[in-house]
Protein backbone atom coordinates (compact mmCIF):
# COMPACT_ATOMS: atom_id res chain seq x y z
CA UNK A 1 108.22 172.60 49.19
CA UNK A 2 107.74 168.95 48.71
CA UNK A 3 103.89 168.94 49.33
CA UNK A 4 103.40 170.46 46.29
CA UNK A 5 100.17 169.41 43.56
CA UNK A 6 101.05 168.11 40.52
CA UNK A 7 98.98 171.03 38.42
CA UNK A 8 99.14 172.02 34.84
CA UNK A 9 99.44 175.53 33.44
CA UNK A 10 96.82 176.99 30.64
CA UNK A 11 99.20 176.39 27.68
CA UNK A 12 99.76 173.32 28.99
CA UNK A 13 96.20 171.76 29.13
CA UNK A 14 95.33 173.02 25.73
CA UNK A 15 98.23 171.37 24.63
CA UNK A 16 97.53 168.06 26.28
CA UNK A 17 93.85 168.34 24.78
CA UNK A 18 94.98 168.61 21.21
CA UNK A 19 97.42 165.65 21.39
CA UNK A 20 95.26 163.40 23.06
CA UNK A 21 92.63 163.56 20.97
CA UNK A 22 94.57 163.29 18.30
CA UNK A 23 96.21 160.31 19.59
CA UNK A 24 93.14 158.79 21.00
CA UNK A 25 91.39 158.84 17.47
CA UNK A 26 94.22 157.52 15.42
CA UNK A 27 94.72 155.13 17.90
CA UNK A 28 90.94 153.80 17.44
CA UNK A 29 91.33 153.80 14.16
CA UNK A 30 94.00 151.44 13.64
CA UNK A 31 92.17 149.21 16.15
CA UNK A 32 88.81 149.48 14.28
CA UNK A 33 90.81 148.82 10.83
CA UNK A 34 93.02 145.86 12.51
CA UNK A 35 89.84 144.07 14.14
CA UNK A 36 87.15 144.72 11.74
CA UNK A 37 86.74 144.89 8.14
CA UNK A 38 87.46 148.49 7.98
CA UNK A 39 90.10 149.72 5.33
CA UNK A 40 88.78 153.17 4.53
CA UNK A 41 91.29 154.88 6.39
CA UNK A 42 94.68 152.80 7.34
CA UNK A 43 97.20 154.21 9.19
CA UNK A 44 100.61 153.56 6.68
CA UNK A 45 103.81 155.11 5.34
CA UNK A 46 102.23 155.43 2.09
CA UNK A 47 98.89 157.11 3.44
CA UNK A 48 100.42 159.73 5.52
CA UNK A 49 99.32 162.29 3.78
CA UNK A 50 95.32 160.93 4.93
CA UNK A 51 96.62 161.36 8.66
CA UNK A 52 97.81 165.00 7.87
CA UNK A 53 94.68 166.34 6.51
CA UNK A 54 92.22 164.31 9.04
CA UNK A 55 94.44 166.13 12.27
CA UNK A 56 94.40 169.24 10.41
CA UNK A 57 90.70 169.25 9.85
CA UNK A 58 89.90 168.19 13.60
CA UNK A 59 92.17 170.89 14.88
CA UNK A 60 90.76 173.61 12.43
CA UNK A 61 87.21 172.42 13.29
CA UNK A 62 88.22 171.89 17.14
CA UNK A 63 89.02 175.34 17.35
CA UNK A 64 85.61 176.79 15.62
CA UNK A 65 83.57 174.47 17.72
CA UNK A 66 85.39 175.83 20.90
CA UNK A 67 86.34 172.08 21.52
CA UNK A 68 90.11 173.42 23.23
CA UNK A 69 87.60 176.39 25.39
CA UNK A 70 88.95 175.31 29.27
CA UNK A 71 85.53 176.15 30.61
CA UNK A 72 83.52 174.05 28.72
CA UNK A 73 86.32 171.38 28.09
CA UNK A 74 85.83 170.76 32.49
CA UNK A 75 82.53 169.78 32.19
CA UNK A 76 80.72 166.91 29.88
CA UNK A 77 77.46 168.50 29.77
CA UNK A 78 79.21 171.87 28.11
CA UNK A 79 81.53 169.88 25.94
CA UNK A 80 79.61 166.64 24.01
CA UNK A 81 77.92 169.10 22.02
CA UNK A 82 81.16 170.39 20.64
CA UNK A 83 82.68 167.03 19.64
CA UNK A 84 79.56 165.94 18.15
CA UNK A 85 79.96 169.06 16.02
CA UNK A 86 83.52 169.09 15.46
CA UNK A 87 83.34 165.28 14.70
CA UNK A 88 80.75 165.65 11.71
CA UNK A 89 82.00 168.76 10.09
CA UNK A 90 85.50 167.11 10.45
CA UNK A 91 84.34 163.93 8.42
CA UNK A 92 82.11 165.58 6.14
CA UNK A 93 84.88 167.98 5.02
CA UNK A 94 87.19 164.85 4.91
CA UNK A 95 84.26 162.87 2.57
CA UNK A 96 84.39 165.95 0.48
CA UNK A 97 87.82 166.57 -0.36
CA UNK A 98 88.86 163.36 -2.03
CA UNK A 99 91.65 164.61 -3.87
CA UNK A 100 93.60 164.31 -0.50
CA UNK A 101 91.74 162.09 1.28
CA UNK A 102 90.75 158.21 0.56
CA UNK A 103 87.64 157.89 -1.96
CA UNK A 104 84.14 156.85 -1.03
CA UNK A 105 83.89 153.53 -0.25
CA UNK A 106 81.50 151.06 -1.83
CA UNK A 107 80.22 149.65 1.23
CA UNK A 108 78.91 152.45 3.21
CA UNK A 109 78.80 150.76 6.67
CA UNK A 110 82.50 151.90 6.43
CA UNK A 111 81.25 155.63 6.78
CA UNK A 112 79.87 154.92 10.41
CA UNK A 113 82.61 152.88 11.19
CA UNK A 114 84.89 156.03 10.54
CA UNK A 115 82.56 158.72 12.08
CA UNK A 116 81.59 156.18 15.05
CA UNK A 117 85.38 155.40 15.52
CA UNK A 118 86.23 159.17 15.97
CA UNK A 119 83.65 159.91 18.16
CA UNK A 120 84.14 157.07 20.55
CA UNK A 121 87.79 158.09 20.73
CA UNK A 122 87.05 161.77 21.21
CA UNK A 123 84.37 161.09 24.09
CA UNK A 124 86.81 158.33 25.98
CA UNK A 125 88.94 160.82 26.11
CA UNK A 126 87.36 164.07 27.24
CA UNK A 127 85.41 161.97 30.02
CA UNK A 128 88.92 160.87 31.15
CA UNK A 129 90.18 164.51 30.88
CA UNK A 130 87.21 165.82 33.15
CA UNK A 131 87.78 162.70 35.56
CA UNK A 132 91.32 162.99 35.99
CA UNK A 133 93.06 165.92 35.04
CA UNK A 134 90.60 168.68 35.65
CA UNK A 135 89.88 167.23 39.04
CA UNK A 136 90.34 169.00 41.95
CA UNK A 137 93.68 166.93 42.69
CA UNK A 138 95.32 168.36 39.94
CA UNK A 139 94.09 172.23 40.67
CA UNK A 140 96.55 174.26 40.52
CA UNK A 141 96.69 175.82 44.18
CA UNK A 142 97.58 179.21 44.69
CA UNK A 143 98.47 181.91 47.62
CA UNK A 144 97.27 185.52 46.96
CA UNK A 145 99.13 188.41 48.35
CA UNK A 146 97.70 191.71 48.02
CA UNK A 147 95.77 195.06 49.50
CA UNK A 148 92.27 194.37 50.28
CA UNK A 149 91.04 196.68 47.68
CA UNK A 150 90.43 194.63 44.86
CA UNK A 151 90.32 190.96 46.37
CA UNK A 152 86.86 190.57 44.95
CA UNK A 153 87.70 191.48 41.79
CA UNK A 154 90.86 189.45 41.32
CA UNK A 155 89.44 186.23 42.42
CA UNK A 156 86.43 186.00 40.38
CA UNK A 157 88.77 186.95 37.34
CA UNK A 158 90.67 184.02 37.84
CA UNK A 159 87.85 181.99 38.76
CA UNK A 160 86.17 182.90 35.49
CA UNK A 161 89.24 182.24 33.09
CA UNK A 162 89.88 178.92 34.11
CA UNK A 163 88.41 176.73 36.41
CA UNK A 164 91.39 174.91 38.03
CA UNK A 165 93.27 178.30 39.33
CA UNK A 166 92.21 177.48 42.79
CA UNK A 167 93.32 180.55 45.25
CA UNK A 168 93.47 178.84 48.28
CA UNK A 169 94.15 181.72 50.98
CA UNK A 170 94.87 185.35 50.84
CA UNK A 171 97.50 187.69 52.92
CA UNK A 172 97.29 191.11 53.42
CA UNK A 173 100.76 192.86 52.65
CA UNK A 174 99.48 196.16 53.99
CA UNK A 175 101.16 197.02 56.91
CA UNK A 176 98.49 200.00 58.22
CA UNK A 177 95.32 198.04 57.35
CA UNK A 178 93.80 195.84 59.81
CA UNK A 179 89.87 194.66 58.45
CA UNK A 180 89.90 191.45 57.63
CA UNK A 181 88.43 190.18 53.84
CA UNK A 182 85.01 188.70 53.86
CA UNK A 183 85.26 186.66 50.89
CA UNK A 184 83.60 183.04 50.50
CA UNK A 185 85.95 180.33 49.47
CA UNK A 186 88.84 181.94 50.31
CA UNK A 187 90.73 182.55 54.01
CA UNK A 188 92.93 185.01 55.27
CA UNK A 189 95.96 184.07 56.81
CA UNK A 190 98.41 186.29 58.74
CA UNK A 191 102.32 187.19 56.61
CA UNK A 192 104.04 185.24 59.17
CA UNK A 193 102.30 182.20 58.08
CA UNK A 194 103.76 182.18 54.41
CA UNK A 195 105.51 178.80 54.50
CA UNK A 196 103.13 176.73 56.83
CA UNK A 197 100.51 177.93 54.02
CA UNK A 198 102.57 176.28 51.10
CA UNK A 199 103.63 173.36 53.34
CA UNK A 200 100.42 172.52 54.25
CA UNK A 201 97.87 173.52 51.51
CA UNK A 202 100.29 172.32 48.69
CA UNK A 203 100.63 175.72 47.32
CA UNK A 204 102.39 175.80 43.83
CA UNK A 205 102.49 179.88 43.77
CA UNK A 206 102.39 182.89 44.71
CA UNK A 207 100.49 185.64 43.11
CA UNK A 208 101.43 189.53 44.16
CA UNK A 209 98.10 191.52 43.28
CA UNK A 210 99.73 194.81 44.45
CA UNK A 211 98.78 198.00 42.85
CA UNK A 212 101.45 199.87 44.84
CA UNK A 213 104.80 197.91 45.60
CA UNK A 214 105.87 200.29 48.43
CA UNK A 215 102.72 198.65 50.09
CA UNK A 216 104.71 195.53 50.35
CA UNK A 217 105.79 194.71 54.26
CA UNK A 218 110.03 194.39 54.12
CA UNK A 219 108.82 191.06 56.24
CA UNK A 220 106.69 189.47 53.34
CA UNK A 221 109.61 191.17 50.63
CA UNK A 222 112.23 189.11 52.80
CA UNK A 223 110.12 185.73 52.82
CA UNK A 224 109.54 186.39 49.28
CA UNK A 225 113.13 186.80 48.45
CA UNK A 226 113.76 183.78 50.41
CA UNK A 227 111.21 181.64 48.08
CA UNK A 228 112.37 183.03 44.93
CA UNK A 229 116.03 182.13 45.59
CA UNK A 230 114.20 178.50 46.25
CA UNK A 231 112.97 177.64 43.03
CA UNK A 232 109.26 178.87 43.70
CA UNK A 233 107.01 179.87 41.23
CA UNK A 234 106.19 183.79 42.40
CA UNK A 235 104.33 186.04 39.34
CA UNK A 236 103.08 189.43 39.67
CA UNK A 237 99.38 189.55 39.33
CA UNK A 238 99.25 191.59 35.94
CA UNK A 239 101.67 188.91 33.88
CA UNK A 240 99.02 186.41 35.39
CA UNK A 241 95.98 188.28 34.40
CA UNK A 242 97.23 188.67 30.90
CA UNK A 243 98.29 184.75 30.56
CA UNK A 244 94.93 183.82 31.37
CA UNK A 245 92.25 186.49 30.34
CA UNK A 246 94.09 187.36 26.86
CA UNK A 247 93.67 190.69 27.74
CA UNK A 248 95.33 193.70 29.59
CA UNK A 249 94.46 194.91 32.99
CA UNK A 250 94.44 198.46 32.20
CA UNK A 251 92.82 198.92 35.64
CA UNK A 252 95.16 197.97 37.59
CA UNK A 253 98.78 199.44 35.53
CA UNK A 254 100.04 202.73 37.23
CA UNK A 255 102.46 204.99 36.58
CA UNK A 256 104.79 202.43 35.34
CA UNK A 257 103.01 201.80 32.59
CA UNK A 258 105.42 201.85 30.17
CA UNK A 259 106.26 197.91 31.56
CA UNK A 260 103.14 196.59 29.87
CA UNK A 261 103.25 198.03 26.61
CA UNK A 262 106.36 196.76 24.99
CA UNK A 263 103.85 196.26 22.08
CA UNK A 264 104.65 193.88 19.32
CA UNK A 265 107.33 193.92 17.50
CA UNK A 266 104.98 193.06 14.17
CA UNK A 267 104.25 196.27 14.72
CA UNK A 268 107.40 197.28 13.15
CA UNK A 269 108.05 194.16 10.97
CA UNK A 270 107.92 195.46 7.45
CA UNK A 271 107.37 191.90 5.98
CA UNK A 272 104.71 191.10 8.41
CA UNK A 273 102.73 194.76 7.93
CA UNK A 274 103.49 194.08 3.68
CA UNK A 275 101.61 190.43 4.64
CA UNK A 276 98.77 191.92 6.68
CA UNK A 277 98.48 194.64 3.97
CA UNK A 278 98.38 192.37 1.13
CA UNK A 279 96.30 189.39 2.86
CA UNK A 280 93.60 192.56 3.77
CA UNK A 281 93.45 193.53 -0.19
CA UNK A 282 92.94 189.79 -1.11
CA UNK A 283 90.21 189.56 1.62
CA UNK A 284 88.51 192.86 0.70
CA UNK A 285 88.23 191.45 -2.84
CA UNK A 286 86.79 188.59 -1.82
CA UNK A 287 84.56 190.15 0.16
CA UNK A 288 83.25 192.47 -2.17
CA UNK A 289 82.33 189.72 -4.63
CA UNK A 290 80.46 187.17 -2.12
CA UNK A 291 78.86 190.66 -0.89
CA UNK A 292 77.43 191.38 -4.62
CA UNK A 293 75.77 187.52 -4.35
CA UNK A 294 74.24 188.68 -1.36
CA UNK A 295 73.14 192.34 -2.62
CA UNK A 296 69.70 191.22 -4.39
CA UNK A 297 68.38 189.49 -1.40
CA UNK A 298 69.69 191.93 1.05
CA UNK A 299 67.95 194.48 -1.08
CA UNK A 300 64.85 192.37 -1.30
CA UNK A 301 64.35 192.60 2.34
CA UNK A 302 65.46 195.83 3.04
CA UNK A 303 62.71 197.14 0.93
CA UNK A 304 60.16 195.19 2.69
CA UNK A 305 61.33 195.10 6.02
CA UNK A 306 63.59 198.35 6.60
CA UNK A 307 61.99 200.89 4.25
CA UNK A 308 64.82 203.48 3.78
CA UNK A 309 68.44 203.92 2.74
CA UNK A 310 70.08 200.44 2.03
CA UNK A 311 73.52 201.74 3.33
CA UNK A 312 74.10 203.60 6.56
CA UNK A 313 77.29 206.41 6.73
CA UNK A 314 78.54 207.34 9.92
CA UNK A 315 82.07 209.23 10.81
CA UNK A 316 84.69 206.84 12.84
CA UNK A 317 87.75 207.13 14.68
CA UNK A 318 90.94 205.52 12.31
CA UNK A 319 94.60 205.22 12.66
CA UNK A 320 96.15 207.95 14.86
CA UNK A 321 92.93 209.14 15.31
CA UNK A 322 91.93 210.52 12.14
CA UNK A 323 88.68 210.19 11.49
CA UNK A 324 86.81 208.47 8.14
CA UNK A 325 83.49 207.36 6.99
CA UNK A 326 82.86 203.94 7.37
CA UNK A 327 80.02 202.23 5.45
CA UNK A 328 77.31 199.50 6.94
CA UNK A 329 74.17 197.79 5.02
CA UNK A 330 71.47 199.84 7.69
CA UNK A 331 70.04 197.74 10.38
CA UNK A 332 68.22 200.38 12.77
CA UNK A 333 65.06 202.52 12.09
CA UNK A 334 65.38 205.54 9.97
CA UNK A 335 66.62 209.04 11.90
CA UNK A 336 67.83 206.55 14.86
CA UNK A 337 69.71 208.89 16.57
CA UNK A 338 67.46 212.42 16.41
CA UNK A 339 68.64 213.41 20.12
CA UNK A 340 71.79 212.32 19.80
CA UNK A 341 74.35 209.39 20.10
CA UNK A 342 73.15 206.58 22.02
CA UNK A 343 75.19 203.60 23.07
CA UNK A 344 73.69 200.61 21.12
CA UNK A 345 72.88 197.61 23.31
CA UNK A 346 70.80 194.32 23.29
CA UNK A 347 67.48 193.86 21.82
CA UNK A 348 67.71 197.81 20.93
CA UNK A 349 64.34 198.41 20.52
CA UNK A 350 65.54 200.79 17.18
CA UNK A 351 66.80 197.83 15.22
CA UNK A 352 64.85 196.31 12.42
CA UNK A 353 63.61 192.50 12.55
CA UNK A 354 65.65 192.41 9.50
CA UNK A 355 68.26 194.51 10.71
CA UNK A 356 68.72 191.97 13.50
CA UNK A 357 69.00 188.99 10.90
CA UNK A 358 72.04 191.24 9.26
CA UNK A 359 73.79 191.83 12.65
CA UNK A 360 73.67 188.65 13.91
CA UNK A 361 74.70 186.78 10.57
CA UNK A 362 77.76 189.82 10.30
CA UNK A 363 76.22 190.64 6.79
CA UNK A 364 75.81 194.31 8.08
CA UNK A 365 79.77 194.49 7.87
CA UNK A 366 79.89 193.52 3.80
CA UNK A 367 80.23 197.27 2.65
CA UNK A 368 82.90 197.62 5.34
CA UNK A 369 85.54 195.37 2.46
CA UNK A 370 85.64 198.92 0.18
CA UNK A 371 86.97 200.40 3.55
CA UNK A 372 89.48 197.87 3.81
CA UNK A 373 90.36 198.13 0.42
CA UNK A 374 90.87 202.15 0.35
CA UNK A 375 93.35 201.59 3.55
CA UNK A 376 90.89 203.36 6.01
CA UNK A 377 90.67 200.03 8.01
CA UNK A 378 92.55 196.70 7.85
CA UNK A 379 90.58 193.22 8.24
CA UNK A 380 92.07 192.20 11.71
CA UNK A 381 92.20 195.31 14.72
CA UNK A 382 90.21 197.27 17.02
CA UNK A 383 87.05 198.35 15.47
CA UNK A 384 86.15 201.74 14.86
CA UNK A 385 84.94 203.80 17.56
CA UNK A 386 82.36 206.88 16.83
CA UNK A 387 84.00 210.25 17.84
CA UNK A 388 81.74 211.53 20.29
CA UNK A 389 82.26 207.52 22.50
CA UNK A 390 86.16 208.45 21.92
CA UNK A 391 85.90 211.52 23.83
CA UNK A 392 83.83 210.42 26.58
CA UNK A 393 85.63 206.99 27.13
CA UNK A 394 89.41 208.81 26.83
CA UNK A 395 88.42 210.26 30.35
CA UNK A 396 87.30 207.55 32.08
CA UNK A 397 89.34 205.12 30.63
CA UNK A 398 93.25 204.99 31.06
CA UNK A 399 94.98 204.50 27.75
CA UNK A 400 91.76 204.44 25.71
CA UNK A 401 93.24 206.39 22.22
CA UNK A 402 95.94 203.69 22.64
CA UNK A 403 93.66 201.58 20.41
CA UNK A 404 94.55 203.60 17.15
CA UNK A 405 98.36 203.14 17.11
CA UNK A 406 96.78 200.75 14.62
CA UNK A 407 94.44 200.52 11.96
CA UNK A 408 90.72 199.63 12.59
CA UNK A 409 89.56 196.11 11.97
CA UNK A 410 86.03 194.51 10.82
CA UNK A 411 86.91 191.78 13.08
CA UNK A 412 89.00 191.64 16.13
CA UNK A 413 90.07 189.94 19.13
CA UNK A 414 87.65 192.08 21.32
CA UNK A 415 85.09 190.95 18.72
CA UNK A 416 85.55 187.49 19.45
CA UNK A 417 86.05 187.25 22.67
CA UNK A 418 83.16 189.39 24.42
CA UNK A 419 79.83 190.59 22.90
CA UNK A 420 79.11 194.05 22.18
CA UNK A 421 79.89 197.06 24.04
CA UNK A 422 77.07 199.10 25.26
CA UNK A 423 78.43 200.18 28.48
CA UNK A 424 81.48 202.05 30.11
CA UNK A 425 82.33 198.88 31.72
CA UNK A 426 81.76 197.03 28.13
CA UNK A 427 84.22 199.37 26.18
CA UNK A 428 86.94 198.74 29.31
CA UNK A 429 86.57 195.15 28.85
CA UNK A 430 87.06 195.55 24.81
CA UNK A 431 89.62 197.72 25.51
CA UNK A 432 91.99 195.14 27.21
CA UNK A 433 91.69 193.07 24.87
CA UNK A 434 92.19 195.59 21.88
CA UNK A 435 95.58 196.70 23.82
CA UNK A 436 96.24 192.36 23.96
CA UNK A 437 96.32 192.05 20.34
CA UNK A 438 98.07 195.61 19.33
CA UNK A 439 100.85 194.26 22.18
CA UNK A 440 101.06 190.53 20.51
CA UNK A 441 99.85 190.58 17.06
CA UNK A 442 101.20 188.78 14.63
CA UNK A 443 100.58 185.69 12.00
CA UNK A 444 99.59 183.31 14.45
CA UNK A 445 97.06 185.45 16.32
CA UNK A 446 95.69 187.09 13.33
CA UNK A 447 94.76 183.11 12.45
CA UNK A 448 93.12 182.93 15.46
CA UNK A 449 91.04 185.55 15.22
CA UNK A 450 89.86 184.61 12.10
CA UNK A 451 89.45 181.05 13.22
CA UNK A 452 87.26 182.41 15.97
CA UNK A 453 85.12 184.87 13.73
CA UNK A 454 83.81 181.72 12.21
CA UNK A 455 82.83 180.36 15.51
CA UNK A 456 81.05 183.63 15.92
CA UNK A 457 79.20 184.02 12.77
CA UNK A 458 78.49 179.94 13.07
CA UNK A 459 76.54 180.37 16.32
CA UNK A 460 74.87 184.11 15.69
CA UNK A 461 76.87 185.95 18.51
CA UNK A 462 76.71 189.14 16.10
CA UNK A 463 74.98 192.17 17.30
């Protein structure tokens, strides 16, 4: 095992992102204020407090800007225009909020020598990152062992949540299957080969992608025994999946399914349901209010542009799967629907030009705050499914009607993570995520869902 890679997990790397670039700025800055005539910001025991809010700001605005995404954080291209915008909303907001933060300086040459000095020390860094650590010599190399079945689909899933999985061969642990995989980047090797493999490719571990254990060869179980009592890293492919989609592989749980769903015990916590109860009537309020500012132009252009009914009623699934009416400014034509439901999709040729403005801004959802506030939804969950979709996706999809163990959300982690559904493939995608936040949620990922809503509503990925 000694020809291991040095490789970093997904936790990891996200971690290492956020303290570099925290380090690398501060850093800078105490170089720029040591060198030049800079004393805007000084790094001190009495100015701590400055340091505080400038990390918190980068890390709040980091996260909106999609600065800590592991996709675009591997290449430069994808990632400058993140840290130019996560630099100047980070110093604006820090001009702005003086009360905690140093006041204006008279000299205003100091203002680029703070934004400049940030920047410089945010780009050093990420080029460095991309150089070094998201090189190939620090991919983290992995063995596959599996059926055949779903190879395809299991490699371009890792491939696709994070670029430095690198699956460097594949072995077939059916015993009564002989065709080979035809798969590009990725080679077949035969079960006795196991530890040449690791030896020689400097394999860090071992991912079982079986849907059926019994499938498992008592040759490969023995060799994996063997590693296992070594110290090697061996994960079944579902825990895997889950750690780096954020979602659950509903596709691939069997009858066993009972050993995915220990769902979270917020679920139960009666101080964390009183805190998502009372944080969901402080947000409805709110919402209401900036929703009344809104009304008079909303109403302006739905006169001119939608002609019809301002609001839009329609039946939706709830908790336990009772059903309530949830309420939505109108964004489609009048009489939409005449033959029936009809999965919404992109550039739906039935929404309004103004309709479009309200979905993609989110300011459809406004009247959806009075269903917070009467308790039919909450402000973080699943959203609310029509019943007629229910129906038809409860019998194609395993564990569907799982989604309303829980209240309904206006935003959610499916919401932020993937557009909207319009297909039966869509809605299984949303659905494994929906069944990742029911199985985790709690303070900390309710945060980051609202975190990411603003990225959403900042770059119009509403439909």
């Amino acid at each position: 095992m000694s020809n291991q890679n040095i490789s970093f997990n997904i936790s990891e790397r996200k971690v290492l992102l956020r303290i570099f670039d925290v380090l690398f700025i501060l850093v800078l800055l105490y170089f720029v204020s040591t060198v030049f005539a800079f004393d805007y910001f000084t790094i001190n025991k009495e100015h701590w407090a400055w340091v505080f809010v400038l990390v918190a700001y980068f890390s709040i605005f980091g996260t909106v800007f999609e600065l800590y995404d592991l996709q675009k954080s591997s290449k430069l291209d994808k990632v400058i225009p993140s840290i130019i915008l996560t630099v100047s909303v980070t110093v604006l907001f820090y001009f702005l909020t003086p009360f905690f933060t140093p006041v204006l300086p008279d000299n205003r040459l100091q203002i680029l020598f703070f934004y400049f000095s940030i920047l410089i020390a945010v780009f050093i860094w990420r080029w460095s990152y991309i150089t070094f650590i998201a090189s190939p010599r620090f991919y983290k190399k992995v063995l596959l062992i599996g059926e055949t079945t779903n190879i395809e689909s299991i490699i371009n899933a890792f491939k696709d949540s994070d670029p430095n999985y690198k699956i460097e061969g594949f072995i077939n642990c059916e015993d009564n299957y002989s065709e080979g995989i035809n798969f590009e980047g990725v080679q077949e090797y035969r079960p006795a080969d196991i530890h040449t493999i690791i030896r020689e490719k400097g394999i860090s571990e071992i991912v079982v992608a079986s849907y059926n254990s019994e499938t498992i060869t008592s040759s490969i179980y023995h060799d994996l025994i063997t590693l296992l009592e070594s110290g090697f890293s061996i994960k079944e492919y579902t825990q895997v999946y889950e750690d780096m989609t954020q979602r659950v592989p509903v596709q691939f749980v069997g009858k066993d399914f009972y050993k995915y769903f220990p769902f979270s015990r917020s679920g139960q916590n009666k101080l964390y349901l009183f805190f998502h109860r009372f944080f969901d009537i402080v947000f409805s309020v709110i919402g209401i209010l900036v929703g009344l500012m809104f009304l008079p132009f909303i109403l302006i252009g739905n006169t001119i542009a939608n002609k019809g009914s301002l609001f839009f009623i329609q039946e939706r699934v709830g908790k336990n799967g009772v059903t309530f009416k949830i309420i939505k400014f109108r964004t489609m034509i009048m009489n939409a629907e005449k033959s029936g439901a009809v999965w919404a999709k992109k550039n739906d040729i039935r929404i309004t030009p103004f309709g479009k403005f309200l979905r993609n801004t989110r300011l459809d959802e406004i009247p959806q705050f009075i269903n917070i506030l009467k308790g039919d939804m909450s402000l973080i969950g699943p959203r609310p499914e029509r019943p007629f979709f229910v129906k038809e996706l409860s019998l194609v999809l395993p564990f569907y009607e799982t989604r309303h163990v829980i209240k309904p959300g206006l935003t959610g982690w499916a919401q932020v993570k993937t557009r909207y559904g319009s297909s039966v493939d869509d809605s299984l995608l949303k659905l494994q995520y929906d069944l990742y936040y029911i199985k985790h949620r709690g303070f900390f990922l309710d945060i980051n869902v609202l975190i990411k809503t603003l990225t959403t509503m900042f770059f119009f990925r509403g439909q």
